[in-house]
Protein backbone atom coordinates (compact mmCIF):
# COMPACT_ATOMS: atom_id res chain seq x y z
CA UNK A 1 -17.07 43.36 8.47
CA UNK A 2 -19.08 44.05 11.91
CA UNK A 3 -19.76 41.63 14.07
CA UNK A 4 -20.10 40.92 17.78
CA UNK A 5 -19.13 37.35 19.01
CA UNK A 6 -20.14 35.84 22.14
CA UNK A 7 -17.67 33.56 24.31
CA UNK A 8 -17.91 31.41 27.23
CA UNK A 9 -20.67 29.18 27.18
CA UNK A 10 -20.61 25.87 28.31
CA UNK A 11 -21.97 23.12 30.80
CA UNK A 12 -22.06 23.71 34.30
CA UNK A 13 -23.67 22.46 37.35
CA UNK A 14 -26.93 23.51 38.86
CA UNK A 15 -25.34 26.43 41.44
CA UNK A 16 -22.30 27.21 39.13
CA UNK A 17 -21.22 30.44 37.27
CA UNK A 18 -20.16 31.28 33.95
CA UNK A 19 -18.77 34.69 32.24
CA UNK A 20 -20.10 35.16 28.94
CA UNK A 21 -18.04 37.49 26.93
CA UNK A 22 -19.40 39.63 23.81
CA UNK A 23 -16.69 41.24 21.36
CA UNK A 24 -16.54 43.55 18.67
CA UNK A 25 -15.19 43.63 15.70
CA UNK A 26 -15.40 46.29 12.78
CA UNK A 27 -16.63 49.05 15.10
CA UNK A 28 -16.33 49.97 18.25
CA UNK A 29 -18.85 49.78 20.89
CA UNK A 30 -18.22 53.02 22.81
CA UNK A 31 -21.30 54.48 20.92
CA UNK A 32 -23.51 51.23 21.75
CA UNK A 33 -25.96 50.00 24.43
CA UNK A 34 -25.67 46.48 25.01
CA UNK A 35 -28.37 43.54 25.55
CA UNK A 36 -27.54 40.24 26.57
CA UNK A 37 -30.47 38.19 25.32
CA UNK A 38 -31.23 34.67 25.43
CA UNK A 39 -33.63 31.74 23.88
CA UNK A 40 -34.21 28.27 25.02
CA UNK A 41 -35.51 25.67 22.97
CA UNK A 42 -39.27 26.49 21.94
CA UNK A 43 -39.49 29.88 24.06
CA UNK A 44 -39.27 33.57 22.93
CA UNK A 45 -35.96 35.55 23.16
CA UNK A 46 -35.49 37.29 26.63
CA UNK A 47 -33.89 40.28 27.73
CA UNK A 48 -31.47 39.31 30.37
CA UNK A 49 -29.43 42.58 31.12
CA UNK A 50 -29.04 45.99 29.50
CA UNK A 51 -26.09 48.57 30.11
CA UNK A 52 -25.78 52.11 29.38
CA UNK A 53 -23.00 53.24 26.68
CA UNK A 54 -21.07 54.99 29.65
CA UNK A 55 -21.98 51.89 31.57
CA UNK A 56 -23.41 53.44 34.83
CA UNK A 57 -26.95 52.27 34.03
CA UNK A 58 -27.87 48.81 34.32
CA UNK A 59 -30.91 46.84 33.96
CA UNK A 60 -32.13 43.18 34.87
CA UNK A 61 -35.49 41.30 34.80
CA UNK A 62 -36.61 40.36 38.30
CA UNK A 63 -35.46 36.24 36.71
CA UNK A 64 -31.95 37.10 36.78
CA UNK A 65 -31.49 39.68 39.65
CA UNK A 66 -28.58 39.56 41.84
CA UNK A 67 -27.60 36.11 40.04
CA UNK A 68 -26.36 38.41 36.56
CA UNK A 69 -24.05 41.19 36.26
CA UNK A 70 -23.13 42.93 32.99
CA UNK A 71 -20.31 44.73 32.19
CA UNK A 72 -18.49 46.81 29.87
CA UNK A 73 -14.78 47.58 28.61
CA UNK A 74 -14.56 50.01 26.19
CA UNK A 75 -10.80 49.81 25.95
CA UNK A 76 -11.06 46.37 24.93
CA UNK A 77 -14.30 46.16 23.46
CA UNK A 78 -15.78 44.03 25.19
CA UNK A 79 -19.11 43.77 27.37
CA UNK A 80 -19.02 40.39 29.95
CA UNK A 81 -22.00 38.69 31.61
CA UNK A 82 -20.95 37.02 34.95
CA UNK A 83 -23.49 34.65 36.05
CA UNK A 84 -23.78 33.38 39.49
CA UNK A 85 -26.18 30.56 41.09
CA UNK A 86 -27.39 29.32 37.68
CA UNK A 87 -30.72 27.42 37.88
CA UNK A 88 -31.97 24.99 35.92
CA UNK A 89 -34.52 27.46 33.93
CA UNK A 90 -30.96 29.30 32.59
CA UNK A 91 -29.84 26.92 29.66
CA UNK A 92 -30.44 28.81 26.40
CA UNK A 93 -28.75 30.14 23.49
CA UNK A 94 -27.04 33.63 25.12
CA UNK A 95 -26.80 36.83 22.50
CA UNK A 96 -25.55 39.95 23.17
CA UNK A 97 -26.97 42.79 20.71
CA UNK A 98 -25.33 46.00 20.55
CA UNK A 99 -27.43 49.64 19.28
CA UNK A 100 -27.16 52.94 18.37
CA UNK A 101 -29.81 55.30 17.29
CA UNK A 102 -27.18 56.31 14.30
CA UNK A 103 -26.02 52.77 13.54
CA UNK A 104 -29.31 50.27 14.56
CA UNK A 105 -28.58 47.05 15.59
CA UNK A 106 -26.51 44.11 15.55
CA UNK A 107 -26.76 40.29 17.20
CA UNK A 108 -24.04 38.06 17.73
CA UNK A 109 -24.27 34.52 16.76
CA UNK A 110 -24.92 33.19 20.34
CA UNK A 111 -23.32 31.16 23.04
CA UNK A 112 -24.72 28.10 24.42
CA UNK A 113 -25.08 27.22 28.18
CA UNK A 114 -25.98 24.30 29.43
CA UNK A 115 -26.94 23.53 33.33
CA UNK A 116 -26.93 19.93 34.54
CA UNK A 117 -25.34 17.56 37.12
């Protein structure tokens, strides 16, 4: 069975950081760009960060820049979202969505964070 399963979420405090992880299972994500993506409550789904299959290409909306970092480990199948200085207009429901021209698309089932004092 494929499937890609975030980690990590949580509560934190306005100003914190969390690492959301995305894993693979089934396949392997060598052949795969990678979007995080995330949806708050009554909003459309957002890109948050896009990275390359080789992983020397990445891309942010101007919302998250130089707060989120993606990256990738292909020996362990794994792509990570480190988030820095989260605001209060962060909480959602975090995916990470892996494609391939050959293969299409797949979402994970999502990761929650919260941001609160």
């Amino acid at each position: 069975q494929l499937q890609l399963v975030e980690s990590g979420g949580g509560l934190v405090q306005p100003g914190g950081s969390l690492r959301l992880s995305c894993a693979a299972s089934g396949f392997t994500l060598d052949y795969y760009i990678i979007g995080w993506f995330r949806q708050a409550p009554g909003k459309e789904r957002e890109g948050v960060s896009c990275i390359s299959i080789s992983g020397d290409s990445t891309n942010y909306p101007d919302s998250v820049k130089g707060r989120f970092t993606v990256s990738r480990d292909n020996a362990k199948n794994t792509v990570d979202l480190q988030m820095i200085s989260l605001l209060p207009e962060d909480p959602a429901d975090y995916y990470c969505y892996a494609f391939s021209p050959a293969s299409g698309g797949f979402w994970g089932q999502g990761t929650q964070v919260t941001v609160a004092s």
